[in-house]
N, C-alpha and C. Protein backbone atom coordinates (compact mmCIF):
# COMPACT_ATOMS: atom_id res chain seq x y z
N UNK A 1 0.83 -1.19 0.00
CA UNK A 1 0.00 0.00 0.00
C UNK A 1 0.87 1.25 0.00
N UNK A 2 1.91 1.20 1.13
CA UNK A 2 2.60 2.08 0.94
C UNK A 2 3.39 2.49 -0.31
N UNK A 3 3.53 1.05 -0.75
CA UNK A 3 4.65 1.67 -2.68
C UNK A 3 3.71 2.00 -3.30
N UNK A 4 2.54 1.18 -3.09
CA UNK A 4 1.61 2.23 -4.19
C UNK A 4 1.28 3.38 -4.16
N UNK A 5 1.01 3.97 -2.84
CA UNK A 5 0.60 5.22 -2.62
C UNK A 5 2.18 6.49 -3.19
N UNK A 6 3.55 5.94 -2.84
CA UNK A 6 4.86 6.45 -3.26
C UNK A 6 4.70 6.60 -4.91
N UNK A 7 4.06 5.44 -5.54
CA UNK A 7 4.70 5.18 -7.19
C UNK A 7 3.55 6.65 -7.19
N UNK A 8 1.98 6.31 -6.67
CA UNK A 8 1.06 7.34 -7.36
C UNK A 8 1.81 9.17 -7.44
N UNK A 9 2.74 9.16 -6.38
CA UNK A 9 2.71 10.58 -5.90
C UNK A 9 4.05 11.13 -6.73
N UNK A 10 5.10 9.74 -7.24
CA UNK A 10 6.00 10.08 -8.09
C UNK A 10 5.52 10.36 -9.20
N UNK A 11 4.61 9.82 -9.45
CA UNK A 11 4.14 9.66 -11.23
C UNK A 11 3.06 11.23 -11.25
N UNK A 12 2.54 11.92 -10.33
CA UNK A 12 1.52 12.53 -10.39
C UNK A 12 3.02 14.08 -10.56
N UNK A 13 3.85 13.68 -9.89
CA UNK A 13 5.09 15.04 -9.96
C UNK A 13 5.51 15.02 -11.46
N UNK A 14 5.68 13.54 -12.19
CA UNK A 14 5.93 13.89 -13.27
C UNK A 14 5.22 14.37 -14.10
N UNK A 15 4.14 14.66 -14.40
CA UNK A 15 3.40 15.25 -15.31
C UNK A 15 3.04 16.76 -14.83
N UNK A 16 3.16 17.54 -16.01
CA UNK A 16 3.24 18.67 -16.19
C UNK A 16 2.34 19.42 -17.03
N UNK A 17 2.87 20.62 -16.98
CA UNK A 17 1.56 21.43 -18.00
C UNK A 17 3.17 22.83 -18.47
N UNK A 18 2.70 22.50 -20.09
CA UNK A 18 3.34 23.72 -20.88
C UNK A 18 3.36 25.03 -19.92
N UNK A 19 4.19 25.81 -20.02
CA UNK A 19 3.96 27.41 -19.41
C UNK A 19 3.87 27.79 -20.54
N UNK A 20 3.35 29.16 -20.72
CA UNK A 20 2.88 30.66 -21.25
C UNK A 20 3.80 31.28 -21.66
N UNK A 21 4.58 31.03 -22.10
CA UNK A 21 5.66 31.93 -22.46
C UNK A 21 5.53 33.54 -22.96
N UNK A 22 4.45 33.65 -23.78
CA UNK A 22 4.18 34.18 -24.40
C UNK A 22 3.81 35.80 -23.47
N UNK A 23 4.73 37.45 -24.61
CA UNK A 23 4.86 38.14 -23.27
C UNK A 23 3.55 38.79 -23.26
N UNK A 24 3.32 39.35 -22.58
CA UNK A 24 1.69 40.38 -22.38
C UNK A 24 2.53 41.97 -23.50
N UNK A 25 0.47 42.33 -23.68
CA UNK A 25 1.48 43.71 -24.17
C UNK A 25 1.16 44.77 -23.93
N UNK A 26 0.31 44.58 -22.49
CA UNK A 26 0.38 45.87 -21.78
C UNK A 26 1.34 45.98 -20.65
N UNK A 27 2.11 47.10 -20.73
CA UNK A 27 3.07 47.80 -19.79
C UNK A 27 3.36 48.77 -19.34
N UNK A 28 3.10 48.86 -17.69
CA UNK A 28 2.90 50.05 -17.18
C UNK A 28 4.08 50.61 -17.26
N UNK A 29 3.74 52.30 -17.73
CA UNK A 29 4.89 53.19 -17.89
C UNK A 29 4.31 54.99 -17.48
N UNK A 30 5.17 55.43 -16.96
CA UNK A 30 4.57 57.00 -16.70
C UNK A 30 5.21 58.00 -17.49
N UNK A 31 4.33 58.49 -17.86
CA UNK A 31 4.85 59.88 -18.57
C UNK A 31 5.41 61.03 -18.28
N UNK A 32 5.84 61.45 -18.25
CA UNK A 32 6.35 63.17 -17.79
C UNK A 32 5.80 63.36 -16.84
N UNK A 33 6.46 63.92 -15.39
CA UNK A 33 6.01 64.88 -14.63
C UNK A 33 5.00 66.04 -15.13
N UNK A 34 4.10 66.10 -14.45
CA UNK A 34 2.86 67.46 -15.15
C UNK A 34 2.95 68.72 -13.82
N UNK A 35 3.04 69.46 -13.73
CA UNK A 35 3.45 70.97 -13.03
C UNK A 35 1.88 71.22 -12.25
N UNK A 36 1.68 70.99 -11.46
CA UNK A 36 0.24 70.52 -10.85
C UNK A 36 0.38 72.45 -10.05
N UNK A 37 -0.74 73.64 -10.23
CA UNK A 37 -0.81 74.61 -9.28
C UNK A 37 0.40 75.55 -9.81
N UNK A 38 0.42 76.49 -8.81
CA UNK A 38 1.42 77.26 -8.80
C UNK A 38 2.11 77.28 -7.88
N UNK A 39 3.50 77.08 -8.24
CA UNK A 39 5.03 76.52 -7.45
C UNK A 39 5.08 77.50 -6.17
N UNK A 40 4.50 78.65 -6.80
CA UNK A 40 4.94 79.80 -5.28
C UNK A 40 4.06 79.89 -4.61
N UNK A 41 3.18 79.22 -4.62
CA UNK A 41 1.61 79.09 -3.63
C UNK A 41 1.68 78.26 -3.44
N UNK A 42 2.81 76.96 -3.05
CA UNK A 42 2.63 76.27 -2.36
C UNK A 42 1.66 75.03 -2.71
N UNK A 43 1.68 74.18 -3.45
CA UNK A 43 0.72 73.91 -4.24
C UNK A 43 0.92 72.06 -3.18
N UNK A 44 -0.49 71.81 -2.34
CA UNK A 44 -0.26 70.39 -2.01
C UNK A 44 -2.00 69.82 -1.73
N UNK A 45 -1.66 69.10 -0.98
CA UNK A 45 -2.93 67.94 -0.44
C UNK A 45 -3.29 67.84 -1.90
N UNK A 46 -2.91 67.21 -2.74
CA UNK A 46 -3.72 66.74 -4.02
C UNK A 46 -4.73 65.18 -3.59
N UNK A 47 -5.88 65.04 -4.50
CA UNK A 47 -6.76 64.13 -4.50
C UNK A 47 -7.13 63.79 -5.70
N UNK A 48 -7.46 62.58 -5.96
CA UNK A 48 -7.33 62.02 -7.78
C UNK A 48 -8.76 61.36 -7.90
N UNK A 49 -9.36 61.28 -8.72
CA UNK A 49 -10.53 60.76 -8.96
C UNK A 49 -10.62 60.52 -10.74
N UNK A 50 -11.09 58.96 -11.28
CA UNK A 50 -11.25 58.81 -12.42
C UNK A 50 -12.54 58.53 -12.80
N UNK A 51 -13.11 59.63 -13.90
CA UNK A 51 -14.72 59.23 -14.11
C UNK A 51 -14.93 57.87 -14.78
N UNK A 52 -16.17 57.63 -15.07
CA UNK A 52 -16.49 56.72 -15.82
C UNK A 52 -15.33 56.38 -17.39
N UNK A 53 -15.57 57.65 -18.24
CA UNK A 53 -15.28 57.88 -18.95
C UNK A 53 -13.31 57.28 -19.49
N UNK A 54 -13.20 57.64 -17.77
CA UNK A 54 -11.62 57.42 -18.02
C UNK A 54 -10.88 58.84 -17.89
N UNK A 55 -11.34 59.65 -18.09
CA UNK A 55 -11.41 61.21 -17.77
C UNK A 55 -10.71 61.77 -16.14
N UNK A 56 -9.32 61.83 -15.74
CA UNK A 56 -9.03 62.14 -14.78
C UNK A 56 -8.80 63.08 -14.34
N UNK A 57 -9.45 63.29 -12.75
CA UNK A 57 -9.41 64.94 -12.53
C UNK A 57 -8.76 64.59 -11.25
N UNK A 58 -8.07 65.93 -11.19
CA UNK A 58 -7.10 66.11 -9.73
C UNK A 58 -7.61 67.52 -9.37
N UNK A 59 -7.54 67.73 -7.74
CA UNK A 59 -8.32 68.81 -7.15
C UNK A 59 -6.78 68.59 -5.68
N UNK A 60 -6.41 70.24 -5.73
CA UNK A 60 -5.10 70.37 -4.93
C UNK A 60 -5.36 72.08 -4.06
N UNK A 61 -4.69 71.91 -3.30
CA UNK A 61 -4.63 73.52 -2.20
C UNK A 61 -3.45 74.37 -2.80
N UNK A 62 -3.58 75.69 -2.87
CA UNK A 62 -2.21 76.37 -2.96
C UNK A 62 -3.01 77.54 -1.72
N UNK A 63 -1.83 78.12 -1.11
CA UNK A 63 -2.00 79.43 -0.20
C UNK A 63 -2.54 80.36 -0.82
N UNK A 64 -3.35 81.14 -0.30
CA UNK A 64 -4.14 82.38 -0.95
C UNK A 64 -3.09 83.26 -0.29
N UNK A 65 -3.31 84.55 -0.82
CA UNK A 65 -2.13 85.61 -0.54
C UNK A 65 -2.97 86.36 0.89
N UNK A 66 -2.18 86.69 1.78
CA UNK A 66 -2.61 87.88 2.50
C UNK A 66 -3.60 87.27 3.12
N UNK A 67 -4.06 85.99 3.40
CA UNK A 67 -5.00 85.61 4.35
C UNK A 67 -4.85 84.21 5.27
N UNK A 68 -3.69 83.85 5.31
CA UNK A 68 -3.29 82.41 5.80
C UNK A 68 -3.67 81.37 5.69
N UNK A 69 -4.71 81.34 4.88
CA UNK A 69 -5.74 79.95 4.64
C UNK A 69 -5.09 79.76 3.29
N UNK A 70 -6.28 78.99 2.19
CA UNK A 70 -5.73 78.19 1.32
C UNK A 70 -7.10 78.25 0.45
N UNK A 71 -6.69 78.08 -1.25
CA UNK A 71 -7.81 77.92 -2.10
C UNK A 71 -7.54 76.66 -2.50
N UNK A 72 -8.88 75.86 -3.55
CA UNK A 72 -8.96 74.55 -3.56
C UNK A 72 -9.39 74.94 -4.97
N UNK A 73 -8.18 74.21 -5.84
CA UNK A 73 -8.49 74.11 -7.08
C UNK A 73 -9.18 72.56 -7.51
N UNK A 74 -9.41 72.51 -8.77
CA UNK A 74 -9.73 71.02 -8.90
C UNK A 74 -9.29 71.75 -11.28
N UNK A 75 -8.73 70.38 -11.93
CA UNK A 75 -9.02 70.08 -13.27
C UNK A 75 -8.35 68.77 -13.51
N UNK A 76 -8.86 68.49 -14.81
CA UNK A 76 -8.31 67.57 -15.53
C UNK A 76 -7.23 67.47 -15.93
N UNK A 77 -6.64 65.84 -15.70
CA UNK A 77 -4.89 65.64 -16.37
C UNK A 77 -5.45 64.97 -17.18
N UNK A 78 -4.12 65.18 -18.32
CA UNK A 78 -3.61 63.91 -19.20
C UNK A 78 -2.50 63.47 -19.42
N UNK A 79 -1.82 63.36 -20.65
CA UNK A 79 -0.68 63.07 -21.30
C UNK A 79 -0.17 64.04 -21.44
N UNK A 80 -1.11 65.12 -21.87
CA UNK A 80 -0.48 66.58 -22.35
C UNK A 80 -0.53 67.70 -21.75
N UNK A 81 -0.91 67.31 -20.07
CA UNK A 81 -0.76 67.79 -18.97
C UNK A 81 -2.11 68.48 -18.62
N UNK A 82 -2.19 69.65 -17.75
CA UNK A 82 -3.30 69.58 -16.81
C UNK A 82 -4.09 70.72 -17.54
N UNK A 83 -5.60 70.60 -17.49
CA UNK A 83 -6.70 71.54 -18.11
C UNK A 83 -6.74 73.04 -16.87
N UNK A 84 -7.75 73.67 -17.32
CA UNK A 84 -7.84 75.06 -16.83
C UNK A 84 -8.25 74.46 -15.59
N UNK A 85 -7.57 75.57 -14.48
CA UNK A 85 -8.22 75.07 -13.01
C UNK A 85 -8.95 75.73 -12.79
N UNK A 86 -9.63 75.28 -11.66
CA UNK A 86 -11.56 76.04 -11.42
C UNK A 86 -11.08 76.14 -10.35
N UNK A 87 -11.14 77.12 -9.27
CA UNK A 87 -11.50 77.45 -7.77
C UNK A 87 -12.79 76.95 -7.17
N UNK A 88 -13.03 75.93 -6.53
CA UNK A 88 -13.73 75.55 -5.79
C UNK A 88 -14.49 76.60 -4.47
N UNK A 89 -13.66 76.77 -4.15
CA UNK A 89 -13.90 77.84 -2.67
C UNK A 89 -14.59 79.25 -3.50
N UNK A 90 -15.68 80.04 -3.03
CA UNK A 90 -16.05 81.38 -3.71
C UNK A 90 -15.09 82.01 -2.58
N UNK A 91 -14.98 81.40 -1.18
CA UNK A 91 -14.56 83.06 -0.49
C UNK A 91 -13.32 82.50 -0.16
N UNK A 92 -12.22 83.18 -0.78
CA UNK A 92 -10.71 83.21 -0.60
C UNK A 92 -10.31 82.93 0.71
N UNK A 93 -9.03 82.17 0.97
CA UNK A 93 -8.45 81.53 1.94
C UNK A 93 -9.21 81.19 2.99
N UNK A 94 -10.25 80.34 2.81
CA UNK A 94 -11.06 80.34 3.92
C UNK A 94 -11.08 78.32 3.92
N UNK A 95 -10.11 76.95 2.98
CA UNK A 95 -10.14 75.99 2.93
C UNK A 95 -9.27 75.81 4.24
N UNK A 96 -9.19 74.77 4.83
CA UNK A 96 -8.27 74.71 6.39
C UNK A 96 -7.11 73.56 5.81
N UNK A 97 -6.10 74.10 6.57
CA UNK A 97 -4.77 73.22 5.42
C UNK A 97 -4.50 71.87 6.51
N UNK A 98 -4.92 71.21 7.67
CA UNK A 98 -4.95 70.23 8.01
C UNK A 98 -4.09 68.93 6.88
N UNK A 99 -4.58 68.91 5.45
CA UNK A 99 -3.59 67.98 4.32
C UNK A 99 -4.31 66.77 5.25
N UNK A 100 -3.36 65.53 4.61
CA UNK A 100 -4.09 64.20 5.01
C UNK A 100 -5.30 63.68 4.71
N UNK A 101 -5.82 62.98 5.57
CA UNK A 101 -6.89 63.02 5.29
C UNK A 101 -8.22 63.96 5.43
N UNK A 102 -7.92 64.74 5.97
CA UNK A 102 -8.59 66.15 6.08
C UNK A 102 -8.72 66.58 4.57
N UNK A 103 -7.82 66.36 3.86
CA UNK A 103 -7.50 67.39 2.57
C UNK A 103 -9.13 67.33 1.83
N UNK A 104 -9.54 68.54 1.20
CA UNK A 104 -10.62 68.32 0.09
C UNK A 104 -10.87 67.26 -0.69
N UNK A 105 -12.15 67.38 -0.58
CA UNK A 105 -12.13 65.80 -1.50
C UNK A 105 -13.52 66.33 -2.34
N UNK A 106 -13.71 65.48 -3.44
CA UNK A 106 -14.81 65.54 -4.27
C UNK A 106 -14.97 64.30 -4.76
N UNK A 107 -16.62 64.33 -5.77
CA UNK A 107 -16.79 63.40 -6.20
C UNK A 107 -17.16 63.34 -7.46
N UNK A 108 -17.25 62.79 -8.58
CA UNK A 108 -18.00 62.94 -10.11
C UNK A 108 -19.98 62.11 -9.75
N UNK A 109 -20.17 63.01 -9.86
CA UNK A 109 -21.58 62.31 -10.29
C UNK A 109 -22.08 61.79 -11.07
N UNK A 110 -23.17 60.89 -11.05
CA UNK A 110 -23.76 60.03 -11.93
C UNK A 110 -24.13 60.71 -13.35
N UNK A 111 -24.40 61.74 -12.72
CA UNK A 111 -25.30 63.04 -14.34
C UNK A 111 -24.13 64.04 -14.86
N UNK A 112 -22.48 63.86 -14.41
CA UNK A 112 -21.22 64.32 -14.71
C UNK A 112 -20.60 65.25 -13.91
N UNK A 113 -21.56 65.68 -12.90
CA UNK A 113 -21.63 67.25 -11.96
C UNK A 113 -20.13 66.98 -11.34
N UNK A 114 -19.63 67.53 -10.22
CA UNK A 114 -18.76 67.54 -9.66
C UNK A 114 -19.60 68.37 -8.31
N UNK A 115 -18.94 67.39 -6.77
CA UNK A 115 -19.45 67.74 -5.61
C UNK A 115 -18.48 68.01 -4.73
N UNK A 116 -17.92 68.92 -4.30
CA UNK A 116 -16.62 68.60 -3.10
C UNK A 116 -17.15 69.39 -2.09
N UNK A 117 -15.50 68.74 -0.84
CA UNK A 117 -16.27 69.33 0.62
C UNK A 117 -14.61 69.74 1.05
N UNK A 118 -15.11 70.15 1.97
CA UNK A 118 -13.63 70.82 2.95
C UNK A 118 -14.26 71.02 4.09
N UNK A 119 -13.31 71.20 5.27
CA UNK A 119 -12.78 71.88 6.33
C UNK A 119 -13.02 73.54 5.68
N UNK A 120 -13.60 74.50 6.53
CA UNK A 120 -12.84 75.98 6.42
C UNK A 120 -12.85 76.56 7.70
N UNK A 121 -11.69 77.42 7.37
CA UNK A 121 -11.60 78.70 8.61
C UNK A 121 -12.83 79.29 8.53
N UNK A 122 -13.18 79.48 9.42
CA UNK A 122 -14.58 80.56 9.09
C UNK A 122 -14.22 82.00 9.94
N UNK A 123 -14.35 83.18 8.85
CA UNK A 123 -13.81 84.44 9.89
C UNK A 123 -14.72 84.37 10.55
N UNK A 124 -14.77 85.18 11.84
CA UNK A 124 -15.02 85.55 13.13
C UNK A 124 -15.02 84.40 14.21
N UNK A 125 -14.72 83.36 13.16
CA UNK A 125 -15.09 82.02 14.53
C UNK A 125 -13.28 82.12 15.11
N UNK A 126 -12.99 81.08 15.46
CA UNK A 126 -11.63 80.84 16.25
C UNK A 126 -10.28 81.08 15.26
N UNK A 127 -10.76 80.45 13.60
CA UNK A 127 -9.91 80.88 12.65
C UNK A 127 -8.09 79.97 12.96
N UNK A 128 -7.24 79.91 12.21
CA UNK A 128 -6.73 79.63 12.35
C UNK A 128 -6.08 78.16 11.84
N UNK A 129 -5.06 77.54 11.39
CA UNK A 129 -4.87 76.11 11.23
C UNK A 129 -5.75 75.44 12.58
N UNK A 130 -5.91 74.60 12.31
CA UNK A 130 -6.45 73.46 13.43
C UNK A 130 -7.73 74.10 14.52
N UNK A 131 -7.85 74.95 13.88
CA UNK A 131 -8.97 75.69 14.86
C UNK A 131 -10.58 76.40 14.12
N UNK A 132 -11.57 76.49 14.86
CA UNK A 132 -12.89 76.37 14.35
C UNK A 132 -13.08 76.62 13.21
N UNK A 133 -13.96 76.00 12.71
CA UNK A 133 -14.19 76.22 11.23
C UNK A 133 -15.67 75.74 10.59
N UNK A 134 -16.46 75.35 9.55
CA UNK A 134 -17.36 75.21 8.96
C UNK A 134 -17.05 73.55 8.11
N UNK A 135 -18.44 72.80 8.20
CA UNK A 135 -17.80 71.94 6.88
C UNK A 135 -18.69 72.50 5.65
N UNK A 136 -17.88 72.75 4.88
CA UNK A 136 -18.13 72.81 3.31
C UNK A 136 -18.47 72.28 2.23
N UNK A 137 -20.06 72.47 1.42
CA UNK A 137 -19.93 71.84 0.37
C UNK A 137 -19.91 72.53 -0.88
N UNK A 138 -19.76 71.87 -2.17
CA UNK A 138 -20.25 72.79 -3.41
C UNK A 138 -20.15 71.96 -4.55
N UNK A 139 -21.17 72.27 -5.60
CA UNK A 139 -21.54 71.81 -6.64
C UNK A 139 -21.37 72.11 -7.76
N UNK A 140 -20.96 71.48 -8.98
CA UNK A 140 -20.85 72.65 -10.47
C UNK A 140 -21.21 71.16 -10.86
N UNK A 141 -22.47 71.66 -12.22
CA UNK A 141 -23.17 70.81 -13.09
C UNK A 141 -21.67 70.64 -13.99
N UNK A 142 -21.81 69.20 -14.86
CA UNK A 142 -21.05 69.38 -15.96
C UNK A 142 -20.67 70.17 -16.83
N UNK A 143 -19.30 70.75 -16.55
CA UNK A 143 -18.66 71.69 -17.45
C UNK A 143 -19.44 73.12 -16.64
N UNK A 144 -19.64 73.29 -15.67
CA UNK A 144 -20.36 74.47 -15.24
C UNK A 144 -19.08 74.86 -14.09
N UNK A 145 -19.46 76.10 -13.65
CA UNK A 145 -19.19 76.68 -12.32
C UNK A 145 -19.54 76.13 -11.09
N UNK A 146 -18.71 76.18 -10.30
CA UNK A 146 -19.08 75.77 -8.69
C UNK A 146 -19.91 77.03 -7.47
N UNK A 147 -21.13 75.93 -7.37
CA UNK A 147 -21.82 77.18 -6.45
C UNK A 147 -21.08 77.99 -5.45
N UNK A 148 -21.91 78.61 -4.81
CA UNK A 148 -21.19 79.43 -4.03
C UNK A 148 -21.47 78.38 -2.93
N UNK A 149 -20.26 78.19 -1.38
CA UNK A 149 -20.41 76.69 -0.86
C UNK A 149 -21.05 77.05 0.16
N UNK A 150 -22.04 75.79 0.60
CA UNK A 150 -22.65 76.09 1.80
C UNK A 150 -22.22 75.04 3.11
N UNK A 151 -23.03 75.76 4.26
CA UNK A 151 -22.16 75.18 5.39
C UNK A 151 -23.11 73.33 5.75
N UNK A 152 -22.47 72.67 6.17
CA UNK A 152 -23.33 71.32 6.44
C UNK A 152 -24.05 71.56 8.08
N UNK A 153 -22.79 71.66 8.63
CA UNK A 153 -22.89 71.77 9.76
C UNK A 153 -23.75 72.77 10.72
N UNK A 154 -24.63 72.60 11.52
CA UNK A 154 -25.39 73.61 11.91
C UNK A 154 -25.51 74.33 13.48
N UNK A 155 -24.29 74.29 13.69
CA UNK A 155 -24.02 74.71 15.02
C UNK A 155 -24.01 75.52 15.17
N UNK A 156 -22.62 76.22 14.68
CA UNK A 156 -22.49 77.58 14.62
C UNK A 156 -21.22 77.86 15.67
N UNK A 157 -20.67 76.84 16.08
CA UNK A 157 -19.50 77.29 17.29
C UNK A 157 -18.47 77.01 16.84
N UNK A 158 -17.40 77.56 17.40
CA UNK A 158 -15.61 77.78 16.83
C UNK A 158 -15.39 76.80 17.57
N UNK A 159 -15.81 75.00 16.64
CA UNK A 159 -15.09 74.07 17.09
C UNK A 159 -14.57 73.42 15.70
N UNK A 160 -13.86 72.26 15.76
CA UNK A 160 -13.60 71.88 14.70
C UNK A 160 -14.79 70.71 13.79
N UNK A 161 -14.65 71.03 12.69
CA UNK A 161 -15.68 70.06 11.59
C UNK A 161 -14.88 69.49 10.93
N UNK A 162 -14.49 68.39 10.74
CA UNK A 162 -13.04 68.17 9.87
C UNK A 162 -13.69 66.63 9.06
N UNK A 163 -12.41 66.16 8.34
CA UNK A 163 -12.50 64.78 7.88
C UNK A 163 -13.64 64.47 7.71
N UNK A 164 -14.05 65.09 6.34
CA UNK A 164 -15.67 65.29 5.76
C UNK A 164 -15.02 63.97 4.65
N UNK A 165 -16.37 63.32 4.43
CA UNK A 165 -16.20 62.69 2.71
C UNK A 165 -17.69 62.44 2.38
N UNK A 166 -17.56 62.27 0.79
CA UNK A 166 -18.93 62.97 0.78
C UNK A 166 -18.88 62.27 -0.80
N UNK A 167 -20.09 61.61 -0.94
CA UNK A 167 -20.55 60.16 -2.17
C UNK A 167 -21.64 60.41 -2.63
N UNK A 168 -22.04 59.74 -3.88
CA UNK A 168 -23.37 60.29 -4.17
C UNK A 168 -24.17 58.67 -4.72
N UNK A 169 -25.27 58.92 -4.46
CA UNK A 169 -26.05 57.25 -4.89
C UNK A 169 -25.86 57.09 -6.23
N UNK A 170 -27.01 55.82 -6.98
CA UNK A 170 -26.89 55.80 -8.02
C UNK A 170 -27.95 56.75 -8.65
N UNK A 171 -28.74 57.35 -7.81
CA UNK A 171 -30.08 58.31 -8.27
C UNK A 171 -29.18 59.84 -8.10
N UNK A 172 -27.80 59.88 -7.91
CA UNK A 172 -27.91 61.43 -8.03
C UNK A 172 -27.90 61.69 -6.46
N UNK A 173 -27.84 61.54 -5.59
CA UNK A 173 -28.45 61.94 -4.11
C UNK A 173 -26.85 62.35 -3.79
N UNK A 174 -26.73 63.63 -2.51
CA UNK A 174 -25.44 63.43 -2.27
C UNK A 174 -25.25 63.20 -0.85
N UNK A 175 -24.62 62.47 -0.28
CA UNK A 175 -24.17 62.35 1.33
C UNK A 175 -23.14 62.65 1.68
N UNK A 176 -22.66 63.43 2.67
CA UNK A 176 -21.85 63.41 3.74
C UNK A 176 -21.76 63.20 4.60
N UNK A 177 -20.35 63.01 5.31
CA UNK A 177 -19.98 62.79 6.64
C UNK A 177 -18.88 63.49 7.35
N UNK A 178 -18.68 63.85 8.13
CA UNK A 178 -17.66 64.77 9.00
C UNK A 178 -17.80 64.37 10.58
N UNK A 179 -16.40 64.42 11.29
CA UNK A 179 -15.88 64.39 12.66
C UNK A 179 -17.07 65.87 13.15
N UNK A 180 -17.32 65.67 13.96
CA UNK A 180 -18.32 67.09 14.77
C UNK A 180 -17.36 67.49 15.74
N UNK A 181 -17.18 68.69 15.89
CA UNK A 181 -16.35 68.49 17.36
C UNK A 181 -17.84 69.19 18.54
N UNK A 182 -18.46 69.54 18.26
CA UNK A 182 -19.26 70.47 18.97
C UNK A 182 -19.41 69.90 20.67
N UNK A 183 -19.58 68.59 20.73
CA UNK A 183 -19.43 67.68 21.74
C UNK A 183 -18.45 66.78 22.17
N UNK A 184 -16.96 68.10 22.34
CA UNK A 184 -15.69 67.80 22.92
C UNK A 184 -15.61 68.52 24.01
N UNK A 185 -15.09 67.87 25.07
CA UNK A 185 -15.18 68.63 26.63
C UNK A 185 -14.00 68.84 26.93
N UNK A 186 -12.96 69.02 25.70
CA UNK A 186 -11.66 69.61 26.01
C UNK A 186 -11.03 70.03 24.60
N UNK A 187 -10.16 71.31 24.99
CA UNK A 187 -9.56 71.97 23.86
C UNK A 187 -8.21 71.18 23.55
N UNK A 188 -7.44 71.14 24.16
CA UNK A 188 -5.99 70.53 24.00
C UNK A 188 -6.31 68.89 25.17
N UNK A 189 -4.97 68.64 25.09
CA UNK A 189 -5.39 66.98 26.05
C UNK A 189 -5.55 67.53 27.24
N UNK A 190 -5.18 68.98 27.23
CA UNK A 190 -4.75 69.43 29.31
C UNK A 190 -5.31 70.81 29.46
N UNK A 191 -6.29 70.93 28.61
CA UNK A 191 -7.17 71.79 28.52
C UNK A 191 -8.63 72.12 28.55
N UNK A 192 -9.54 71.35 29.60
CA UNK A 192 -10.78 71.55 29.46
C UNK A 192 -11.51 72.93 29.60
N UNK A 193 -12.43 72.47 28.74
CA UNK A 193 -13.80 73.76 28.40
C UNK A 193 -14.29 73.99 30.13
């Protein structure tokens, strides 16, 4: 029993199967660096999104001048580098530069629109990196302008709204989500309200 079970397991090693030799002929390769923003504004937190279509759009922060905050561009790359950028934000330096996962994000919609959200400083509230702000949304139909953005959040207090993301169904519908801070009982770890 035992040689038989040995001969079966020698004889089952000898038989084989042809390989594939044959090479594939797709191969990943990257093209040129593309000049994403403007170099002296600081140009970061980029986010990538590919439509249906195949159509890729990138949406990035550069510093607004004279106000410490940050604007949120968004356009299309290709091969032959990047399309006209759109300003997302209507009211200047008011995106919160947190980067990470904080950074702006958007989405392509089912009907082609474009939806994004942010973090912002909001003047008169606490203002500042890492400090109170609004969450943000805004809309531009295909090939259109982006509304002017409105706030999600409905508090109204100089706490933080951060790490928003924000999807849309297959009917078109849009959802978000964001960290609340409104119901934090401390400012720093050694700092209670």
């Amino acid at each position: 029993l035992i040689l038989l079970a040995s001969l079966c397991l020698i004889l089952s090693g000898c038989t084989g199967t042809q390989a594939d030799d044959t090479p594939t002929t797709r191969v990943l390769s990257f093209s040129e660096t593309v000049e994403v923003g403007n170099a002296e504004a600081n140009p970061a937190d980029q986010y990538l999104k590919v439509a249906p279509d195949g159509t890729v759009f990138l949406s990035w922060t550069e510093d607004a001048q004279d106000t410490g905050g940050r604007n949120a561009f968004i356009a299309t790359v290709n091969t032959e580098g990047i399309g006209e950028p759109q300003q997302m934000n209507d009211q200047p330096g008011t995106v919160q530069t947190y980067g990470g996962d904080n950074r702006t994000k958007f989405i392509l919609t089912p009907e082609g629109g474009i939806a994004a959200i942010w973090a912002s400083m909001t003047p008169g509230k606490a203002g500042g990196k890492g400090a109170g702000g609004d969450m943000k949304v805004t809309y531009a139909v295909a090939g259109g302008s982006f509304q002017p953005a409105a706030s999600l959040n409905d508090d109204g207090t100089a706490v933080n709204h951060a790490f928003g993301t924000i999807a849309a169904s297959p009917n078109g519908k849009l959802y978000a989500t964001w960290i609340d801070g409104r119901n934090r009982n401390f400012i720093g770890m050694s700092d209670p309200i």
